[in-house]
N, C-alpha and C. Protein backbone atom coordinates (compact mmCIF):
# COMPACT_ATOMS: atom_id res chain seq x y z
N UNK A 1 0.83 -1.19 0.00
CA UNK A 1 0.00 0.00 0.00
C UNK A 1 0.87 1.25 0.00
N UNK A 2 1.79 1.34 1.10
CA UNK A 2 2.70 2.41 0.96
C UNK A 2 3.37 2.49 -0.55
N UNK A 3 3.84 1.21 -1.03
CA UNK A 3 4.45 1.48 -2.36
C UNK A 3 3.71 2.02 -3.52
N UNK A 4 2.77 1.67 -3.28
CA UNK A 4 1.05 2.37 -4.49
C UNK A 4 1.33 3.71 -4.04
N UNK A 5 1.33 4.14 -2.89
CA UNK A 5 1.75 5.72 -2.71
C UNK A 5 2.34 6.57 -2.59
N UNK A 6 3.70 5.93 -2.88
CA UNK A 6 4.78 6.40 -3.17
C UNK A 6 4.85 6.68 -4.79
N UNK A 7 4.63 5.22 -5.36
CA UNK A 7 4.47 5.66 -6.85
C UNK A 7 3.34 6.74 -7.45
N UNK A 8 2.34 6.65 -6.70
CA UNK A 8 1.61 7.52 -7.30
C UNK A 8 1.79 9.47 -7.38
N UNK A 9 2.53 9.60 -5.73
CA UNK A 9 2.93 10.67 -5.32
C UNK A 9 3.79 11.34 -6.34
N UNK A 10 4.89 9.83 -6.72
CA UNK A 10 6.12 10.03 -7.79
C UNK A 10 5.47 10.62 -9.09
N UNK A 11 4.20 10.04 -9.37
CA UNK A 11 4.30 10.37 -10.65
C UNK A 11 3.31 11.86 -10.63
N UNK A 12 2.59 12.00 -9.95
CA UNK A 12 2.05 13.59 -9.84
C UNK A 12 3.16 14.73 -9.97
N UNK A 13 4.14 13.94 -8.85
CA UNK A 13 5.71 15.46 -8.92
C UNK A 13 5.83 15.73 -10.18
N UNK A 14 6.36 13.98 -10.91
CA UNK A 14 7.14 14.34 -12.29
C UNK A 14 6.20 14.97 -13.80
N UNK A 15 5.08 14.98 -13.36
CA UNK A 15 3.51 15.09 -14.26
C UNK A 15 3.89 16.67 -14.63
N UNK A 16 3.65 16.97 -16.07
CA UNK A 16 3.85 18.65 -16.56
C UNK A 16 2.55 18.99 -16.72
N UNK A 17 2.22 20.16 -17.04
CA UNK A 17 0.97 20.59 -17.41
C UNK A 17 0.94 20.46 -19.09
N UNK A 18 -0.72 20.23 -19.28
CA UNK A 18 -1.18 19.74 -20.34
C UNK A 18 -1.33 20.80 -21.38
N UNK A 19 -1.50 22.32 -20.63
CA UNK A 19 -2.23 23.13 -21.00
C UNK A 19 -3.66 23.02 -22.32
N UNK A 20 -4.49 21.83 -21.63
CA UNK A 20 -5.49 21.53 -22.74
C UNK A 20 -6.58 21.92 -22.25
N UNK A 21 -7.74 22.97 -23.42
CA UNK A 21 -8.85 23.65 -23.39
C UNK A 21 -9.99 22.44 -23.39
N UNK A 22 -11.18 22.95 -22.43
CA UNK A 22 -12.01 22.67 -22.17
C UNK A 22 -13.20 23.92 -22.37
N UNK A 23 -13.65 23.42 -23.56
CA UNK A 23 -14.77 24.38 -23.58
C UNK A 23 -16.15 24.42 -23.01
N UNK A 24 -17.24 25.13 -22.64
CA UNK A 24 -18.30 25.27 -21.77
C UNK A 24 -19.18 23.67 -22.65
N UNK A 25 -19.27 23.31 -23.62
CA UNK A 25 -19.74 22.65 -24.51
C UNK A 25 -19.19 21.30 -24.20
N UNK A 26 -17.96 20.88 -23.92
CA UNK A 26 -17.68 19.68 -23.75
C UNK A 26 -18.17 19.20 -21.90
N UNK A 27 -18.51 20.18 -21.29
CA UNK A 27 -19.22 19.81 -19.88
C UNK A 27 -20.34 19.51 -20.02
N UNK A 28 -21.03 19.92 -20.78
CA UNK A 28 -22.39 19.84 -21.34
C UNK A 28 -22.89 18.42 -21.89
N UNK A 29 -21.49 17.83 -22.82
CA UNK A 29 -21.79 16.44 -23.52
C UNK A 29 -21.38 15.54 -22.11
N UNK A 30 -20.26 16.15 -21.24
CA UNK A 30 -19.90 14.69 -20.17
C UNK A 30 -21.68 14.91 -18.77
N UNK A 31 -22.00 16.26 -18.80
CA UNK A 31 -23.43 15.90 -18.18
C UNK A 31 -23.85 15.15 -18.75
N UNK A 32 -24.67 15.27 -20.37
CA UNK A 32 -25.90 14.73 -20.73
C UNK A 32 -25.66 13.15 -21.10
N UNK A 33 -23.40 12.94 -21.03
CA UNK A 33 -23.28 11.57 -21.31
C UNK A 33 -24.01 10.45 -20.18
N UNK A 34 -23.38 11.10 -18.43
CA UNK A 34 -23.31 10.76 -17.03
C UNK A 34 -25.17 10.93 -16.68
N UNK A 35 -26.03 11.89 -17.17
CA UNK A 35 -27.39 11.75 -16.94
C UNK A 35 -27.69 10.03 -18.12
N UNK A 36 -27.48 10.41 -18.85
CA UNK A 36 -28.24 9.43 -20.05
C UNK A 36 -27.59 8.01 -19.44
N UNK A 37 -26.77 7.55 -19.10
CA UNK A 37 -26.07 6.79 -18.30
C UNK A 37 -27.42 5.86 -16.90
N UNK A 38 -27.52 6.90 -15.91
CA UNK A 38 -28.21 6.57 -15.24
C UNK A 38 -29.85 6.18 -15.59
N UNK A 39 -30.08 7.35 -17.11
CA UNK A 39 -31.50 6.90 -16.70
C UNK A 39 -31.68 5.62 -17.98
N UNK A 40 -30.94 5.10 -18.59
CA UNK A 40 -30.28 3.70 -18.98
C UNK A 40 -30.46 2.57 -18.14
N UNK A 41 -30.05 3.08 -16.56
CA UNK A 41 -29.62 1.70 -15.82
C UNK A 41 -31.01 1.84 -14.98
N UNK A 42 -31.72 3.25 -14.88
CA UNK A 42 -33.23 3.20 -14.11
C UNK A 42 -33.93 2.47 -14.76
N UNK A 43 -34.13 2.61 -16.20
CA UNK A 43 -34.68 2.16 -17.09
C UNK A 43 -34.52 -0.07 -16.93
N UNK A 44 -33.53 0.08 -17.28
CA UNK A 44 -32.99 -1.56 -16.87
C UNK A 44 -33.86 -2.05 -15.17
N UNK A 45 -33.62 -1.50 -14.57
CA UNK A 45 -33.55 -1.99 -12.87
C UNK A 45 -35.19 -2.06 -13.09
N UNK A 46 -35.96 -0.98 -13.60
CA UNK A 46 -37.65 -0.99 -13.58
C UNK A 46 -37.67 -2.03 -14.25
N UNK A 47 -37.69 -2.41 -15.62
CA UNK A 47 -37.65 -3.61 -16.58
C UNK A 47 -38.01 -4.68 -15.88
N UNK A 48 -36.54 -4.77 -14.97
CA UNK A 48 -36.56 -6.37 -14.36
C UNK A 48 -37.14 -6.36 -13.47
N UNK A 49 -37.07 -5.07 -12.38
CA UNK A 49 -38.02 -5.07 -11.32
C UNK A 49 -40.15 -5.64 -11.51
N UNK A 50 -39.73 -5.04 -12.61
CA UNK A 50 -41.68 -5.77 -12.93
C UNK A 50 -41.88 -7.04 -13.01
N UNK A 51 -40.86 -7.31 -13.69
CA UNK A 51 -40.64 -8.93 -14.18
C UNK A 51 -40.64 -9.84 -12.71
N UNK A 52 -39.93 -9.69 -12.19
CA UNK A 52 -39.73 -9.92 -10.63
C UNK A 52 -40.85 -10.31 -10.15
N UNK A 53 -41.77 -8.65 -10.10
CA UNK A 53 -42.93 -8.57 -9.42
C UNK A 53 -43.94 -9.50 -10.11
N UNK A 54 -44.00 -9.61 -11.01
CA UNK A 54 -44.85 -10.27 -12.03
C UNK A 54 -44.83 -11.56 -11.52
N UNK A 55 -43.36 -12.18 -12.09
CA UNK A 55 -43.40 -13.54 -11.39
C UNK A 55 -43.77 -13.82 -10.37
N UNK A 56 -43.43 -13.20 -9.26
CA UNK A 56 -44.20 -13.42 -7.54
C UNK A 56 -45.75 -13.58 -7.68
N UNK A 57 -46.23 -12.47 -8.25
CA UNK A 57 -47.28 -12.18 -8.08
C UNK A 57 -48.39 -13.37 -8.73
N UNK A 58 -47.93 -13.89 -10.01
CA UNK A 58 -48.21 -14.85 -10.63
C UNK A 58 -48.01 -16.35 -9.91
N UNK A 59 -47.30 -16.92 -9.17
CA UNK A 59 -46.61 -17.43 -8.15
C UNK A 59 -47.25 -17.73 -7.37
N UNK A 60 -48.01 -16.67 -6.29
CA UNK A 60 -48.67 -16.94 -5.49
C UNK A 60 -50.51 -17.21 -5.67
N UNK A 61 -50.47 -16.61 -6.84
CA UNK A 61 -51.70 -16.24 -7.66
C UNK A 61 -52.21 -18.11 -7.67
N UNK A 62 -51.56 -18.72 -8.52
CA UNK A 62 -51.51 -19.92 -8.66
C UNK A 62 -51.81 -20.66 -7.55
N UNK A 63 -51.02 -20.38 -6.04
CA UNK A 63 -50.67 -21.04 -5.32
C UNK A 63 -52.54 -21.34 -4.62
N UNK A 64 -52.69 -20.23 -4.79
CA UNK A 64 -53.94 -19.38 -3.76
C UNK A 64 -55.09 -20.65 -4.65
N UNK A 65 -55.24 -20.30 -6.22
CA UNK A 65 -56.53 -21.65 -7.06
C UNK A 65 -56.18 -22.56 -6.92
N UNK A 66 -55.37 -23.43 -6.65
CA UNK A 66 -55.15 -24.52 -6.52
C UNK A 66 -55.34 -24.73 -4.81
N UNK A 67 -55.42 -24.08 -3.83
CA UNK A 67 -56.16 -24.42 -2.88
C UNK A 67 -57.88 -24.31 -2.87
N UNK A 68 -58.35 -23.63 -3.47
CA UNK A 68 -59.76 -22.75 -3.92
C UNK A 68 -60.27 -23.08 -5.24
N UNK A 69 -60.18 -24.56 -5.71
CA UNK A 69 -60.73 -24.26 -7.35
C UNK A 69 -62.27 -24.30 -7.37
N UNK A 70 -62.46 -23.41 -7.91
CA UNK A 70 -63.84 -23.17 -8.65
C UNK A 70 -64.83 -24.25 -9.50
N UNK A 71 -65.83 -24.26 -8.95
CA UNK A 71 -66.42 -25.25 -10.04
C UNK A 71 -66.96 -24.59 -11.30
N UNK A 72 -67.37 -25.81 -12.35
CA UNK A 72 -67.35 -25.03 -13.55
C UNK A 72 -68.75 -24.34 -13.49
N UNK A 73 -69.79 -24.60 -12.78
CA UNK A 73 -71.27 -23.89 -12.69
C UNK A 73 -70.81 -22.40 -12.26
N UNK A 74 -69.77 -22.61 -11.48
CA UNK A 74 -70.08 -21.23 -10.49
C UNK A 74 -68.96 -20.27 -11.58
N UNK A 75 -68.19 -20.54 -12.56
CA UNK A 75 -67.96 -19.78 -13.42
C UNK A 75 -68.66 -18.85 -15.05
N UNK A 76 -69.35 -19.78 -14.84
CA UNK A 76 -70.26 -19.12 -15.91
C UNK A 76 -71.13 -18.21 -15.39
């Protein structure tokens, strides 16, 4: 661990400046990259989250008629 921080320390000293421009426009694309990003993975997590729910719900759904089946008079 100390040696990770030694080297790293090392290489910040010996590091020059880049002098490279950043215009108001390229903050703009790393927001809307880092938003679009997340609502990607919200998007994903809801997806499966229904699916999830679905299955349970379906699951127990089942569980419940097969203690309770219906006769065929009383469905019509």
């Amino acid at each position: 661990m100390i040696k990770l921080f030694i080297y790293i320390s090392f290489i910040c000293l010996i590091s020059s400046n880049s002098y490279a421009y950043l215009d108001p426009g390229t903050g703009g694309s790393l927001l809307q990259i880092i938003l679009g990003m997340f609502a990607a993975a919200a998007s994903v997590v809801a997806y499966y989250w229904n699916k999830v729910k679905v299955f349970f719900l379906e699951l127990f759904k089942k569980n419940n008629d097969k203690e309770n089946p219906k006769k065929k008079d009383e469905s019509q």
